[in-house]
C-alpha atoms as a PDB file:
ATOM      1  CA  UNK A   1     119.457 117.269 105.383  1.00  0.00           C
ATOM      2  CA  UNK A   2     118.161 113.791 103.348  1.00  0.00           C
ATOM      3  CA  UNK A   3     115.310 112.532 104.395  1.00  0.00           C
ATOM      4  CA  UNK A   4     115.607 108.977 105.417  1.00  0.00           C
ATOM      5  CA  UNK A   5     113.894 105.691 104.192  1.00  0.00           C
ATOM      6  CA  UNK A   6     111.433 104.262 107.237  1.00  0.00           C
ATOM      7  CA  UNK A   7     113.053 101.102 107.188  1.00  0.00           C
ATOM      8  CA  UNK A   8     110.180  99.489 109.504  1.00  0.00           C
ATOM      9  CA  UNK A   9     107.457 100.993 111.596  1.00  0.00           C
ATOM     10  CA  UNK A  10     108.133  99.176 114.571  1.00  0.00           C
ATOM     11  CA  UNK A  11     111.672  99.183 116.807  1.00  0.00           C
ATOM     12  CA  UNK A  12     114.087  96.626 116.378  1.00  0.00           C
ATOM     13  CA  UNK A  13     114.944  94.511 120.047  1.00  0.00           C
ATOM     14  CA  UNK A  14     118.227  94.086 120.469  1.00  0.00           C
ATOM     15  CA  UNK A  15     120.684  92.548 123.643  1.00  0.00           C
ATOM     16  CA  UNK A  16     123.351  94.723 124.145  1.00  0.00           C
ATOM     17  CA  UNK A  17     126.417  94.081 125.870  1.00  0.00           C
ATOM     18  CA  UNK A  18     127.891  96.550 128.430  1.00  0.00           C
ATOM     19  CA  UNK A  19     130.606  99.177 127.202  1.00  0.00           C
ATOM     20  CA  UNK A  20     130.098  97.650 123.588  1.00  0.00           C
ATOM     21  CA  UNK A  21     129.393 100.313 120.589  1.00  0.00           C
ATOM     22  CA  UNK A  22     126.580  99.961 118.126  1.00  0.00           C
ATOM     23  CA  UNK A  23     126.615 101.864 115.183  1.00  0.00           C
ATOM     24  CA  UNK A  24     122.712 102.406 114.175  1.00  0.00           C
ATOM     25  CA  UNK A  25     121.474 102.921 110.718  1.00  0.00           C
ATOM     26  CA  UNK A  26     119.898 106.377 110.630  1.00  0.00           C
ATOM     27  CA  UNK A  27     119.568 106.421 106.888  1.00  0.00           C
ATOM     28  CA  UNK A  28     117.157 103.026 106.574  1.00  0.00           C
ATOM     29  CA  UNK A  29     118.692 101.665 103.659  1.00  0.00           C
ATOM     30  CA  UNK A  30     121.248  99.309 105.176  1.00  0.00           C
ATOM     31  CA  UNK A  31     120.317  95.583 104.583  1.00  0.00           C
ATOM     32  CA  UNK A  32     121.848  94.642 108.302  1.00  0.00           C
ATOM     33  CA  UNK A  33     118.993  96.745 110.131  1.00  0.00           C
ATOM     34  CA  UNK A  34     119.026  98.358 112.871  1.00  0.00           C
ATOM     35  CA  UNK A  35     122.425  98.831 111.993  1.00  0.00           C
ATOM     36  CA  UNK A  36     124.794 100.113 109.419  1.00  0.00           C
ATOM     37  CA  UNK A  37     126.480  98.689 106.314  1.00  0.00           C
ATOM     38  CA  UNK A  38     127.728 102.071 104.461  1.00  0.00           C
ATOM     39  CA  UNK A  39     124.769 102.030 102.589  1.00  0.00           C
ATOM     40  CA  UNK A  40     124.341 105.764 103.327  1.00  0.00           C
ATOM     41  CA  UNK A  41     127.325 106.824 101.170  1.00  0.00           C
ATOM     42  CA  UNK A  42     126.350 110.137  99.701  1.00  0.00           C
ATOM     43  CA  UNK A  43     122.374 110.413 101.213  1.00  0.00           C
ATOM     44  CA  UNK A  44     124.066 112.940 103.448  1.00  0.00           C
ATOM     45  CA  UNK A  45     122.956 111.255 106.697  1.00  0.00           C
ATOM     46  CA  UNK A  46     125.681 109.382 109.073  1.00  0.00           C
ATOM     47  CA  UNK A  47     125.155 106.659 111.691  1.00  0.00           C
ATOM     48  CA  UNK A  48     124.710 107.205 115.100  1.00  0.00           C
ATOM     49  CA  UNK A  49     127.065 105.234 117.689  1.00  0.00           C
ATOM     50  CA  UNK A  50     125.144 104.155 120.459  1.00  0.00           C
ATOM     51  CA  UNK A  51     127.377 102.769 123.632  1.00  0.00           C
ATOM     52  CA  UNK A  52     126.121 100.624 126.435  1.00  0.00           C
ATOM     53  CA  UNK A  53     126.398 101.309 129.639  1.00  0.00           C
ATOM     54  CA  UNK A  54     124.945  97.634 130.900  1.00  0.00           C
ATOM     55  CA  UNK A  55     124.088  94.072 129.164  1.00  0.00           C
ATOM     56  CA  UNK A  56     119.992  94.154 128.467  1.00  0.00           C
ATOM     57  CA  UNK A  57     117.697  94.271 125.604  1.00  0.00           C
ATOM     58  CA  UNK A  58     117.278  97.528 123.910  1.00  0.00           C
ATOM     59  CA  UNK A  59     114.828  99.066 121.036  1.00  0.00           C
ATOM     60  CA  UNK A  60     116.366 100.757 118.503  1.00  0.00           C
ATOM     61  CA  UNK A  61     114.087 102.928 116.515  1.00  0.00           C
ATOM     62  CA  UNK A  62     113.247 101.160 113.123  1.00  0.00           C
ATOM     63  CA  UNK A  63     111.004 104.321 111.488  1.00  0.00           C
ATOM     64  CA  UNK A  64     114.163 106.682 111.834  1.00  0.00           C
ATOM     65  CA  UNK A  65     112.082 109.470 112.845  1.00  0.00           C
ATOM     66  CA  UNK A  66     112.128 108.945 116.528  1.00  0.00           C
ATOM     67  CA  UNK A  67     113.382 112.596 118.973  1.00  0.00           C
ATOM     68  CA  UNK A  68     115.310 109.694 121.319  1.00  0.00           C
ATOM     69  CA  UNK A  69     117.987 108.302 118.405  1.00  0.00           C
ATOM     70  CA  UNK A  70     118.903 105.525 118.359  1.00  0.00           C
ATOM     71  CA  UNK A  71     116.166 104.521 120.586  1.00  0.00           C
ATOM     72  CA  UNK A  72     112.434 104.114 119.916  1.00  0.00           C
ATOM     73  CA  UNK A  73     110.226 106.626 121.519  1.00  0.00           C
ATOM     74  CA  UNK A  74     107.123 105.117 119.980  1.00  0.00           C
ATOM     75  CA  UNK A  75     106.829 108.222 116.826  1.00  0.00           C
ATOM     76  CA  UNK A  76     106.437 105.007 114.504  1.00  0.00           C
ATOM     77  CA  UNK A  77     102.594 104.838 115.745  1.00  0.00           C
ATOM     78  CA  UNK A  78     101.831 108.181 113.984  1.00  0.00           C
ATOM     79  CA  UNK A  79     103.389 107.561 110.750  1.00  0.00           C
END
């Protein structure tokens, strides 16, 4: 598997609304961050959908190297 591009070493906040999908960048080369724009055409890697289950603010990982996907679970502090 590619290894992706850290796209920013700190999660991305976003308000989510309930039973909405989210498709989140797991590459780190789209230019609409945390989320995709096809920019991961042929790096091997795919987006992840991410539905919500309520309306709140969310933090999607921004390093792409976090064990919770889509979400931050902080692995950005030891990169």
């Amino acid at each position: 598997m590619a290894e992706p591009v850290i796209a920013q070493k700190a999660p991305y906040k976003v308000a989510v609304e309930a039973g909405k999908s989210y498709w989140w960048c797991a590459c780190g080369k789209s230019a609409k961050q945390p989320f995709c724009d096809g920019s991961h055409k042929g790096s091997g890697l795919a987006p992840m959908e991410y539905k919500a289950d309520a309306s709140k603010d969310v933090y999607f990982c921004g390093c792409k190297h976090s064990a919770k996907a889509p979400l931050c679970d902080g692995g950005h502090k030891a990169l």
